[in-house]
PDB file of N, CA and C in Angstrom:
ATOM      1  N   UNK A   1     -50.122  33.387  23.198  1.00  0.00           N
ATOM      2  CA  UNK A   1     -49.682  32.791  24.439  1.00  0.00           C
ATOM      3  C   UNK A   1     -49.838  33.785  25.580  1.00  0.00           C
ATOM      4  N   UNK A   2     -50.438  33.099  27.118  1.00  0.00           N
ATOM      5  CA  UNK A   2     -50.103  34.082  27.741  1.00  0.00           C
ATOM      6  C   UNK A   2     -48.816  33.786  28.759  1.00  0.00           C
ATOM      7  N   UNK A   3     -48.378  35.175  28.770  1.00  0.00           N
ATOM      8  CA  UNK A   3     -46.816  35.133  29.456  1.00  0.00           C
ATOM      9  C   UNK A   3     -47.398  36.035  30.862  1.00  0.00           C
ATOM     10  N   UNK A   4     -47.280  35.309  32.244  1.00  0.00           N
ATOM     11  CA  UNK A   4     -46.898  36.208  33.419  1.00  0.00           C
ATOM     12  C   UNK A   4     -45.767  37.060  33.741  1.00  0.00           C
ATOM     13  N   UNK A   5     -45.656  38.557  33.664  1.00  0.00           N
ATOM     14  CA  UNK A   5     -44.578  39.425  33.610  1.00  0.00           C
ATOM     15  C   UNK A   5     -43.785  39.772  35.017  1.00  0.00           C
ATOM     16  N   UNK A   6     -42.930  40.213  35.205  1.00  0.00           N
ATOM     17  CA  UNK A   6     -42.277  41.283  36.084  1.00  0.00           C
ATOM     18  C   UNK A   6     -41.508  40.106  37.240  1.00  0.00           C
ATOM     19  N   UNK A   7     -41.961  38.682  37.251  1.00  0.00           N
ATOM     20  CA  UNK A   7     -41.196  37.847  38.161  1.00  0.00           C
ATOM     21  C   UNK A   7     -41.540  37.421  39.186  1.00  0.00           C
ATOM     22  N   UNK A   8     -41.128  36.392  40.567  1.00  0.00           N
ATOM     23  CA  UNK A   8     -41.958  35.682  40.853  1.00  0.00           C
ATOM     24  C   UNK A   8     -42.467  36.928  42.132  1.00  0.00           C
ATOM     25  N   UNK A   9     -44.373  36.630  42.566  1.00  0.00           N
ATOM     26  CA  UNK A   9     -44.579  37.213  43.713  1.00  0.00           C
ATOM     27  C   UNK A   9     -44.435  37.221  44.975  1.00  0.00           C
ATOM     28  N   UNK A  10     -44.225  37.995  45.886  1.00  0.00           N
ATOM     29  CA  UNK A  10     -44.172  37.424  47.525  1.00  0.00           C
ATOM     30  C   UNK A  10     -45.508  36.027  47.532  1.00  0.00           C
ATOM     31  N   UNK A  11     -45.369  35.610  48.634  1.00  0.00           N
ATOM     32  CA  UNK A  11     -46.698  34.409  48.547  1.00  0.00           C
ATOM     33  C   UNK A  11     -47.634  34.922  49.408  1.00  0.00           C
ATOM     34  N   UNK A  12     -48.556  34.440  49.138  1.00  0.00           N
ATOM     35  CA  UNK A  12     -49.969  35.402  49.219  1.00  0.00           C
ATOM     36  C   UNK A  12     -50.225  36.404  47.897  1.00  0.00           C
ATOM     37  N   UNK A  13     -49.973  36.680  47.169  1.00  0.00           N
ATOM     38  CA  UNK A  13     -50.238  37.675  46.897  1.00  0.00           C
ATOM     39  C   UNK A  13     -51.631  37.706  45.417  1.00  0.00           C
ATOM     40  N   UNK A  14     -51.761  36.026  45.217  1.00  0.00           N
ATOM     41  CA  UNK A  14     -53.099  35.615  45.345  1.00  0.00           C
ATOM     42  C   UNK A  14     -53.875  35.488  46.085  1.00  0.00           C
ATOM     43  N   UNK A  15     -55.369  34.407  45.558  1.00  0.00           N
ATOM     44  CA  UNK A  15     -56.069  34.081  46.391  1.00  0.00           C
ATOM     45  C   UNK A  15     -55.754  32.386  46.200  1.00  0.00           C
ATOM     46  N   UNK A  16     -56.298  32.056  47.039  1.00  0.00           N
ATOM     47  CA  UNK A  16     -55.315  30.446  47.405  1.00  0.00           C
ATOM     48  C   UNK A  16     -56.862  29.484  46.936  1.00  0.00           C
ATOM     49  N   UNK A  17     -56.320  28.729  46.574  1.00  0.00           N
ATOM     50  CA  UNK A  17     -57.223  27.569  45.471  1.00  0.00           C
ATOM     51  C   UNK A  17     -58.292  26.708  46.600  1.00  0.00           C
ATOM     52  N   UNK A  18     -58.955  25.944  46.391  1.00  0.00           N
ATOM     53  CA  UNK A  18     -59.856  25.085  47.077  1.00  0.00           C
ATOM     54  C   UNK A  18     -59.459  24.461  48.251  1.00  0.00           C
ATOM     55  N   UNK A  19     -58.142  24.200  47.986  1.00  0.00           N
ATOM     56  CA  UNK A  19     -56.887  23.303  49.035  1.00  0.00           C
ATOM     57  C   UNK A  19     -56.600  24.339  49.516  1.00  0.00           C
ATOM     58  N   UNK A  20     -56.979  25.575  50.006  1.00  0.00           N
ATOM     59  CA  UNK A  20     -56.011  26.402  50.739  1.00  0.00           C
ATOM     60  C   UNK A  20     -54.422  26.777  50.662  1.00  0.00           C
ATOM     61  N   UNK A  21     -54.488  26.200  49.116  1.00  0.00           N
ATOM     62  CA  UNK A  21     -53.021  26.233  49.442  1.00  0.00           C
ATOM     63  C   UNK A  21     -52.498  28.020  48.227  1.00  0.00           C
ATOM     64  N   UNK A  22     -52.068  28.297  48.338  1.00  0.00           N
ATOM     65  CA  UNK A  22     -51.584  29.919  47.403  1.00  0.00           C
ATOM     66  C   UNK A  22     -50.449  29.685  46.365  1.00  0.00           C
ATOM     67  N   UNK A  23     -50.357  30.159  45.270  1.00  0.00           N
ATOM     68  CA  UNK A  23     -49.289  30.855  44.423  1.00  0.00           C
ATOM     69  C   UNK A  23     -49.213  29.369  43.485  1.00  0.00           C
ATOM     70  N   UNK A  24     -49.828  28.662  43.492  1.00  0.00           N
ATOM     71  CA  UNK A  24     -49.710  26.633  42.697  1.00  0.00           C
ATOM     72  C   UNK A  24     -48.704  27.023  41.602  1.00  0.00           C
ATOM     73  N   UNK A  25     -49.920  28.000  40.801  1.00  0.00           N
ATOM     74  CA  UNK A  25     -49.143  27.605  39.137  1.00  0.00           C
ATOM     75  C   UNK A  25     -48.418  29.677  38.582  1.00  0.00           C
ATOM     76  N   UNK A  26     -47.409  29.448  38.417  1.00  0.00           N
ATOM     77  CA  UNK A  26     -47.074  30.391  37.590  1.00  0.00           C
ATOM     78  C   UNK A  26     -45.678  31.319  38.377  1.00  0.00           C
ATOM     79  N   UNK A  27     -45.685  31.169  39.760  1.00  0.00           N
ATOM     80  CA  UNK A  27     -44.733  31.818  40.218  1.00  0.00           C
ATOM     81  C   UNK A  27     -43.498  31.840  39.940  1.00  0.00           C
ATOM     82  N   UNK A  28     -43.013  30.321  40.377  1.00  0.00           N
ATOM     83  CA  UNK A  28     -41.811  29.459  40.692  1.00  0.00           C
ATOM     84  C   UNK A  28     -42.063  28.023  39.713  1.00  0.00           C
ATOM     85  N   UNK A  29     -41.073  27.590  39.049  1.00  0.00           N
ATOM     86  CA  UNK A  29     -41.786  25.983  39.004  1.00  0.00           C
ATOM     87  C   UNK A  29     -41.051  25.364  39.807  1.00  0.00           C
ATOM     88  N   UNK A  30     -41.966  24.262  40.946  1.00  0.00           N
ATOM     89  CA  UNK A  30     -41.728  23.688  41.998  1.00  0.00           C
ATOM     90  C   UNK A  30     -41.138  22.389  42.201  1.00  0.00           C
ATOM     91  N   UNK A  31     -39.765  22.251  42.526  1.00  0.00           N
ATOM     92  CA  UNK A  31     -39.210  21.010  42.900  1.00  0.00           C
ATOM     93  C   UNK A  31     -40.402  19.795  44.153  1.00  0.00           C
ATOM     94  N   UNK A  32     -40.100  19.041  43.098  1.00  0.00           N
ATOM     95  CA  UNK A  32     -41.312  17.878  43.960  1.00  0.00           C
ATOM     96  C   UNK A  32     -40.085  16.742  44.425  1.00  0.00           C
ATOM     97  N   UNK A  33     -40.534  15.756  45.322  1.00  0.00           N
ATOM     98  CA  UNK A  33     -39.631  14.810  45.600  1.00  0.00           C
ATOM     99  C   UNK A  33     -39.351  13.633  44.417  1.00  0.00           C
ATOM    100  N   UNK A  34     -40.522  13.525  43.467  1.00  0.00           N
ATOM    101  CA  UNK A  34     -40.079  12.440  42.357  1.00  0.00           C
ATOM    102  C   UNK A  34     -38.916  12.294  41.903  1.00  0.00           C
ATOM    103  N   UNK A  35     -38.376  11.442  41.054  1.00  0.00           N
ATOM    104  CA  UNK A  35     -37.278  11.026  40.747  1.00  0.00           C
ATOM    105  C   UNK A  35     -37.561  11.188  38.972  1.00  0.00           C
ATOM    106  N   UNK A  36     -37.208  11.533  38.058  1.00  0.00           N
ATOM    107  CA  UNK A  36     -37.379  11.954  37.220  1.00  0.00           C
ATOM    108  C   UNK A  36     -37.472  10.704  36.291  1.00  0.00           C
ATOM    109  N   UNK A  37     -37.795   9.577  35.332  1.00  0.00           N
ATOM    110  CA  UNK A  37     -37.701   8.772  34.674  1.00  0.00           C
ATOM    111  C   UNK A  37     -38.530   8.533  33.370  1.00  0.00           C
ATOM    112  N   UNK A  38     -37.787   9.787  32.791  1.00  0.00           N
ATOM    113  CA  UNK A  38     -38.267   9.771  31.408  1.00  0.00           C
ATOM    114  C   UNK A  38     -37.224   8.797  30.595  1.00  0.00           C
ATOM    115  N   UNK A  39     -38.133   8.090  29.147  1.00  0.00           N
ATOM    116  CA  UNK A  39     -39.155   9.170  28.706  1.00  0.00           C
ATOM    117  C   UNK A  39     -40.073   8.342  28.887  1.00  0.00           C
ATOM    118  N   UNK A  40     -40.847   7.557  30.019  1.00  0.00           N
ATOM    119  CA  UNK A  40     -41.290   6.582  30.366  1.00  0.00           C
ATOM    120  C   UNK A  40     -42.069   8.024  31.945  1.00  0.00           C
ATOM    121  N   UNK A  41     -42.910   8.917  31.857  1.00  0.00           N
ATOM    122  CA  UNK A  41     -42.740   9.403  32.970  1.00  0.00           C
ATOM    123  C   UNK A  41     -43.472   8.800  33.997  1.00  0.00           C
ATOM    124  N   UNK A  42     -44.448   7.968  33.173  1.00  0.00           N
ATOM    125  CA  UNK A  42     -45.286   7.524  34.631  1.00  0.00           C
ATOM    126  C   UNK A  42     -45.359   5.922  34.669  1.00  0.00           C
ATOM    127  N   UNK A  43     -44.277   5.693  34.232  1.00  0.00           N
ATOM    128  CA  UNK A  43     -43.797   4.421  34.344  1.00  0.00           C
ATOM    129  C   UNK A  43     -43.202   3.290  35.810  1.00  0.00           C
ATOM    130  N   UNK A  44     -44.554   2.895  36.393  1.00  0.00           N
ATOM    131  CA  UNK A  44     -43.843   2.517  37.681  1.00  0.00           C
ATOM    132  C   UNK A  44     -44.090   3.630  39.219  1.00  0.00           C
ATOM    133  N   UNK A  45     -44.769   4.601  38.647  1.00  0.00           N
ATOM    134  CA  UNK A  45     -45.213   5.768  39.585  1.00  0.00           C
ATOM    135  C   UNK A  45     -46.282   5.057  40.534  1.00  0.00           C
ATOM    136  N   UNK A  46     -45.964   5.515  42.305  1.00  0.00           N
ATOM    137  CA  UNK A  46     -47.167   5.069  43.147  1.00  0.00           C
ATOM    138  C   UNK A  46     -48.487   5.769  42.727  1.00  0.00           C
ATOM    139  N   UNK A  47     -49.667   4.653  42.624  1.00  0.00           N
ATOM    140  CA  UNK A  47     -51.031   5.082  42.725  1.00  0.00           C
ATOM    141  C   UNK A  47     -51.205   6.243  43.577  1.00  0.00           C
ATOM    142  N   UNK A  48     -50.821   5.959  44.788  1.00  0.00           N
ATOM    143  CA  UNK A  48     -50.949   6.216  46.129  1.00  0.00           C
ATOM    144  C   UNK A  48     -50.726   7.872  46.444  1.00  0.00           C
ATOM    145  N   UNK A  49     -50.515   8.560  46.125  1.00  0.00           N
ATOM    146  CA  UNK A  49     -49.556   9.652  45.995  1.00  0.00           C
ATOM    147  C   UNK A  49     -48.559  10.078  46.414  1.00  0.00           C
ATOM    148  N   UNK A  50     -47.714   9.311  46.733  1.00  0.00           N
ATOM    149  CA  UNK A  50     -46.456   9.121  47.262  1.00  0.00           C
ATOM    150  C   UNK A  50     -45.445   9.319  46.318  1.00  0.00           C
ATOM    151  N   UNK A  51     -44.421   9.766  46.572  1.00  0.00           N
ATOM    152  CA  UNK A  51     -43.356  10.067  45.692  1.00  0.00           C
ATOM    153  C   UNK A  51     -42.688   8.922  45.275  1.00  0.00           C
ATOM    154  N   UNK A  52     -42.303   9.093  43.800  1.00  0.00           N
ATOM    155  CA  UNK A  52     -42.008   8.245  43.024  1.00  0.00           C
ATOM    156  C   UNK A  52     -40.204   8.587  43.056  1.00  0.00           C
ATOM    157  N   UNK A  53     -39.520   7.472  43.808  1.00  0.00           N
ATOM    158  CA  UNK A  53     -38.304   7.509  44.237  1.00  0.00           C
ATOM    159  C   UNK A  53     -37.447   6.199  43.561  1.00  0.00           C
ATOM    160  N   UNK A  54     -36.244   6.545  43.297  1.00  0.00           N
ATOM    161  CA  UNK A  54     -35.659   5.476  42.654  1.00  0.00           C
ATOM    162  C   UNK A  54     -34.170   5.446  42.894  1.00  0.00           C
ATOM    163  N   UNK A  55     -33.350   4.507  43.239  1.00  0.00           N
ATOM    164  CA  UNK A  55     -31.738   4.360  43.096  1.00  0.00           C
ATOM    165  C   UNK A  55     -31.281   5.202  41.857  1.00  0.00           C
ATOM    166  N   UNK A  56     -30.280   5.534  42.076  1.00  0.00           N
ATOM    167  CA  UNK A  56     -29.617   6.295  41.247  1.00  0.00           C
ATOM    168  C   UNK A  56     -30.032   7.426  40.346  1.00  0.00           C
ATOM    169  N   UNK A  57     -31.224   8.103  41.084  1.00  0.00           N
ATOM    170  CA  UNK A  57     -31.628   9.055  40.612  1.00  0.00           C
ATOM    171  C   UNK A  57     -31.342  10.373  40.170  1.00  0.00           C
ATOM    172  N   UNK A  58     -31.188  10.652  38.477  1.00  0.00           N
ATOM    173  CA  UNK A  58     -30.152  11.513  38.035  1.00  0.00           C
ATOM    174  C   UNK A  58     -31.073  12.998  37.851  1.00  0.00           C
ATOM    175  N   UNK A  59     -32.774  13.107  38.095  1.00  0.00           N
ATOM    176  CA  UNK A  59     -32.953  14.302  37.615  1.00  0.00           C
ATOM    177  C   UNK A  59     -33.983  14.333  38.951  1.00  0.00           C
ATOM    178  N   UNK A  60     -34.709  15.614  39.116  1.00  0.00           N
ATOM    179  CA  UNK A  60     -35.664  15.525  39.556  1.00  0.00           C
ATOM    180  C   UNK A  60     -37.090  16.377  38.931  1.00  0.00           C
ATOM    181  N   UNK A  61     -38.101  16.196  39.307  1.00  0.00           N
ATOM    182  CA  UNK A  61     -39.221  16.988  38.740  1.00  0.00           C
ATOM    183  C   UNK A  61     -39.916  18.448  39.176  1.00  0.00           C
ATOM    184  N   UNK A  62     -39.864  19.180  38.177  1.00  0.00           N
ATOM    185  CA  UNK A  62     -40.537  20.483  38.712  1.00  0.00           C
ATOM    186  C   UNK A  62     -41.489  20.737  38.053  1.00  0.00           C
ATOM    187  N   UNK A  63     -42.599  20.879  38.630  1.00  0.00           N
ATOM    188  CA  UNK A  63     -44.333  21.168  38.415  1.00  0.00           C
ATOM    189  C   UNK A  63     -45.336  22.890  38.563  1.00  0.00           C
ATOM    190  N   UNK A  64     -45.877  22.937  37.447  1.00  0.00           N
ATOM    191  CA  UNK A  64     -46.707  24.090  37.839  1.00  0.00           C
ATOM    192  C   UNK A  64     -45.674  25.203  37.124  1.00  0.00           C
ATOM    193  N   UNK A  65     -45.271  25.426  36.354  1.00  0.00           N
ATOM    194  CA  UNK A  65     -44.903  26.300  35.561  1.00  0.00           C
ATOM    195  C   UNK A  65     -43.775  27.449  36.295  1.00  0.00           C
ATOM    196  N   UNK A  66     -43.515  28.907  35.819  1.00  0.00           N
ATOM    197  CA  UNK A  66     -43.007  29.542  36.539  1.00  0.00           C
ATOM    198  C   UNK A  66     -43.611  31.398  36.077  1.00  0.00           C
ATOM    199  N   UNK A  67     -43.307  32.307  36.364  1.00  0.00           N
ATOM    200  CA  UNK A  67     -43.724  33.487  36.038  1.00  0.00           C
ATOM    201  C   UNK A  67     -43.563  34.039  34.677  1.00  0.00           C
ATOM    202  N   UNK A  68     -42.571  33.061  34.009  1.00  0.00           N
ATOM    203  CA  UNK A  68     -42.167  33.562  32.653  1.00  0.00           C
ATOM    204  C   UNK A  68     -43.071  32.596  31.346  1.00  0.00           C
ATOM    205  N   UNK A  69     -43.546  31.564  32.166  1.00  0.00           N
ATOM    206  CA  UNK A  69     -43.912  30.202  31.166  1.00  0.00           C
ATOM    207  C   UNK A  69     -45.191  30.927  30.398  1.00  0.00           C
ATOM    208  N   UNK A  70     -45.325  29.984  29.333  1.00  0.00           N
ATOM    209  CA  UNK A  70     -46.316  30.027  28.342  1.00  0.00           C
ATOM    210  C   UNK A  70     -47.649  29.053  28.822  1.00  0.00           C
ATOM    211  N   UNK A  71     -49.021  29.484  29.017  1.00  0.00           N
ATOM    212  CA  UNK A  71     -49.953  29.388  29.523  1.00  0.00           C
ATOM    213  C   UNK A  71     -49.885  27.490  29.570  1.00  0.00           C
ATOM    214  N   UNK A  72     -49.102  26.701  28.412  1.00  0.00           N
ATOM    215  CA  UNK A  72     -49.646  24.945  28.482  1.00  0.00           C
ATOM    216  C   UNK A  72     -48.600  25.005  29.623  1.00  0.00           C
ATOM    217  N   UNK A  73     -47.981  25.801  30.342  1.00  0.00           N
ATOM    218  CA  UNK A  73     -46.835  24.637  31.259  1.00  0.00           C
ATOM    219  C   UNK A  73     -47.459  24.999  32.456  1.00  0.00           C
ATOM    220  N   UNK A  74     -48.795  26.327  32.575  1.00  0.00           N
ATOM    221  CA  UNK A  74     -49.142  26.391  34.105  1.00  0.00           C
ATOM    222  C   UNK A  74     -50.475  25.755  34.691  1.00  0.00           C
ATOM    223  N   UNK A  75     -50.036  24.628  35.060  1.00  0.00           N
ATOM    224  CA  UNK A  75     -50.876  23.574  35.459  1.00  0.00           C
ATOM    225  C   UNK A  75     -50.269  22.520  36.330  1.00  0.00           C
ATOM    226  N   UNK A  76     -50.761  21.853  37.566  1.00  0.00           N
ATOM    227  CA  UNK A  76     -49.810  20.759  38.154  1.00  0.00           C
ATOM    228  C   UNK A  76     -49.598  19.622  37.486  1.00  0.00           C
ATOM    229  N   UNK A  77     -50.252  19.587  36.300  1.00  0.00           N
ATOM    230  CA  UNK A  77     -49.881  18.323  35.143  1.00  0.00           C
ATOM    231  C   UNK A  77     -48.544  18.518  34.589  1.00  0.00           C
ATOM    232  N   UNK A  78     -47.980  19.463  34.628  1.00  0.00           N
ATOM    233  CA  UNK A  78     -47.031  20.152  33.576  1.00  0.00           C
ATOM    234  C   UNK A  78     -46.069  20.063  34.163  1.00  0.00           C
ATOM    235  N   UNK A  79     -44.971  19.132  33.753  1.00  0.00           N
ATOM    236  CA  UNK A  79     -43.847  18.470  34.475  1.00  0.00           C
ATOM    237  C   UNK A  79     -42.617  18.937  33.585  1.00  0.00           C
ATOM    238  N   UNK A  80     -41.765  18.874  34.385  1.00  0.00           N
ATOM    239  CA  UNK A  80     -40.015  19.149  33.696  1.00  0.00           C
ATOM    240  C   UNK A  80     -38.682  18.416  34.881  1.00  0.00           C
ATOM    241  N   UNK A  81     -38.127  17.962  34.154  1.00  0.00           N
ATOM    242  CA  UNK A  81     -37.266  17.099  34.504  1.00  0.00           C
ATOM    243  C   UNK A  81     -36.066  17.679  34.480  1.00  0.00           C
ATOM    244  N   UNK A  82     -35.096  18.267  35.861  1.00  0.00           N
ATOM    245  CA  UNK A  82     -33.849  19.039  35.502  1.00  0.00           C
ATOM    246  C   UNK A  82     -32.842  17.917  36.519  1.00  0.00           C
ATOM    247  N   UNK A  83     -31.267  18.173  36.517  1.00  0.00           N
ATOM    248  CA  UNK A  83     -30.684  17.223  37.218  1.00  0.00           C
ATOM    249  C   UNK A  83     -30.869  18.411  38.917  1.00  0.00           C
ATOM    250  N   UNK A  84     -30.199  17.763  39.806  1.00  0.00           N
ATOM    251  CA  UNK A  84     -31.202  18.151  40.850  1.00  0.00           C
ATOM    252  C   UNK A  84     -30.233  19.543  41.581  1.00  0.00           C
ATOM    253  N   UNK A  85     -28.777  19.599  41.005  1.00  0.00           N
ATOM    254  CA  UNK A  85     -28.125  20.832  41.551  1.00  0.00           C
ATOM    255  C   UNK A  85     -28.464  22.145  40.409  1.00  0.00           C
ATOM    256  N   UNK A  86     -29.388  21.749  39.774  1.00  0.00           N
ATOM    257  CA  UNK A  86     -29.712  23.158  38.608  1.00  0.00           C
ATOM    258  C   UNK A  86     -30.305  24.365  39.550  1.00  0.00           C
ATOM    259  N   UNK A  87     -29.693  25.311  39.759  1.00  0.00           N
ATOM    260  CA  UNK A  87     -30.009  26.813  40.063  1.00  0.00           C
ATOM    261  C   UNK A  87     -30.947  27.599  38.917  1.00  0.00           C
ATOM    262  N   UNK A  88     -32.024  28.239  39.408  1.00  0.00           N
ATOM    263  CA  UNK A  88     -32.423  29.629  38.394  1.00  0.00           C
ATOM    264  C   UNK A  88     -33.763  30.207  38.938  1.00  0.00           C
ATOM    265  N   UNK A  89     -33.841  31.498  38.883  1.00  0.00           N
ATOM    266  CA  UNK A  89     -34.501  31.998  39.287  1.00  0.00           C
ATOM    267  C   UNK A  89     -35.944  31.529  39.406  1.00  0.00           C
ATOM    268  N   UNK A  90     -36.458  30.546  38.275  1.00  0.00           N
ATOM    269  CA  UNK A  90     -37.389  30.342  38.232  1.00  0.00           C
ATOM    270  C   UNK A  90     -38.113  28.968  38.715  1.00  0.00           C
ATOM    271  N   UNK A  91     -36.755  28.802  39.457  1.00  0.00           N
ATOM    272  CA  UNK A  91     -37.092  27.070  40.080  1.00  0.00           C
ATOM    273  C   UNK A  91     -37.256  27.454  41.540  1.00  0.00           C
ATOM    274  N   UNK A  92     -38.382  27.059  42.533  1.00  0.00           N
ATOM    275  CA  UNK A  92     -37.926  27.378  43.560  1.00  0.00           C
ATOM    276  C   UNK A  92     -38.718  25.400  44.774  1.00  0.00           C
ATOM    277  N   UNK A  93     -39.530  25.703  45.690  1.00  0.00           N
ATOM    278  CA  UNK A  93     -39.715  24.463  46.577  1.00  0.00           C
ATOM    279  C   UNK A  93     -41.235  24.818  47.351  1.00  0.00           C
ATOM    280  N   UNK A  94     -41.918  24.476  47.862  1.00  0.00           N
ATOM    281  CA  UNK A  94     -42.933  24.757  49.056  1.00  0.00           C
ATOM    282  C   UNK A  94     -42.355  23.839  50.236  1.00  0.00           C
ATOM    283  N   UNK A  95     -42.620  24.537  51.338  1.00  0.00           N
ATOM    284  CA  UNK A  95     -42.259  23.874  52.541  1.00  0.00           C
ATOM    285  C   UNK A  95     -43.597  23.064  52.862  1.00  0.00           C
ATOM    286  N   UNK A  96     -43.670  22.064  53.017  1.00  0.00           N
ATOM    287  CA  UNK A  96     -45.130  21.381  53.674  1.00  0.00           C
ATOM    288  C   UNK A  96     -45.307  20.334  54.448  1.00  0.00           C
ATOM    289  N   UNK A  97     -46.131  20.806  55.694  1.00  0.00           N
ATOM    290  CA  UNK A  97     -45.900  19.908  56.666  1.00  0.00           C
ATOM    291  C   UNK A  97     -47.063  18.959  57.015  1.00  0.00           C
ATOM    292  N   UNK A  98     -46.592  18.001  56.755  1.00  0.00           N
ATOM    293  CA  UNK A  98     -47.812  16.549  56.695  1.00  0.00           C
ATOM    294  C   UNK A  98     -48.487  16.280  58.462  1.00  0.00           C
TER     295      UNK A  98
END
């Protein structure tokens, strides 16, 4: 397995992917706006890419692995479902402005 060591980096401190965008997979794993609805996950999800939002939504989704993960979770396929006040070092957000 490979394991990323020592914890997450300032940003930048790659080189940033096709999308311009930096740090995707391995830093942080990233709170997305979805609504978590396992074990059914893409059950009812917009085509569209719009966030998949729901009443009474008890978890939310975090994508793209984190600095400690094992090489299958760093990918934006690679989803985890926590309830949405969970704290830890290895969860963090991107700010992005549409």
């Amino acid at each position: 397995m490979l394991y990323i060591t020592g914890g997450a980096e300032p940003v930048g401190s790659y080189n940033a992917n096709p999308y311009g965008l930096y740090d995707i997979y391995g830093n942080v794993w990233e709170w997305v706006e979805d609504c978590s609805n396992w074990p059914n996950p893409y059950k009812g999800v917009p085509t569209n890419g719009d966030p998949w939002l729901a009443k009474n939504c008890h978890a939310r989704i975090l994508r793209g692995g984190a600095w400690d993960s094992g090489e299958y979770d760093l990918s934006s396929a690679s989803r985890y479902a926590q309830k949405e006040k969970t704290a830890w070092s290895q969860y963090g957000f991107r700010i992005a402005l549409d």
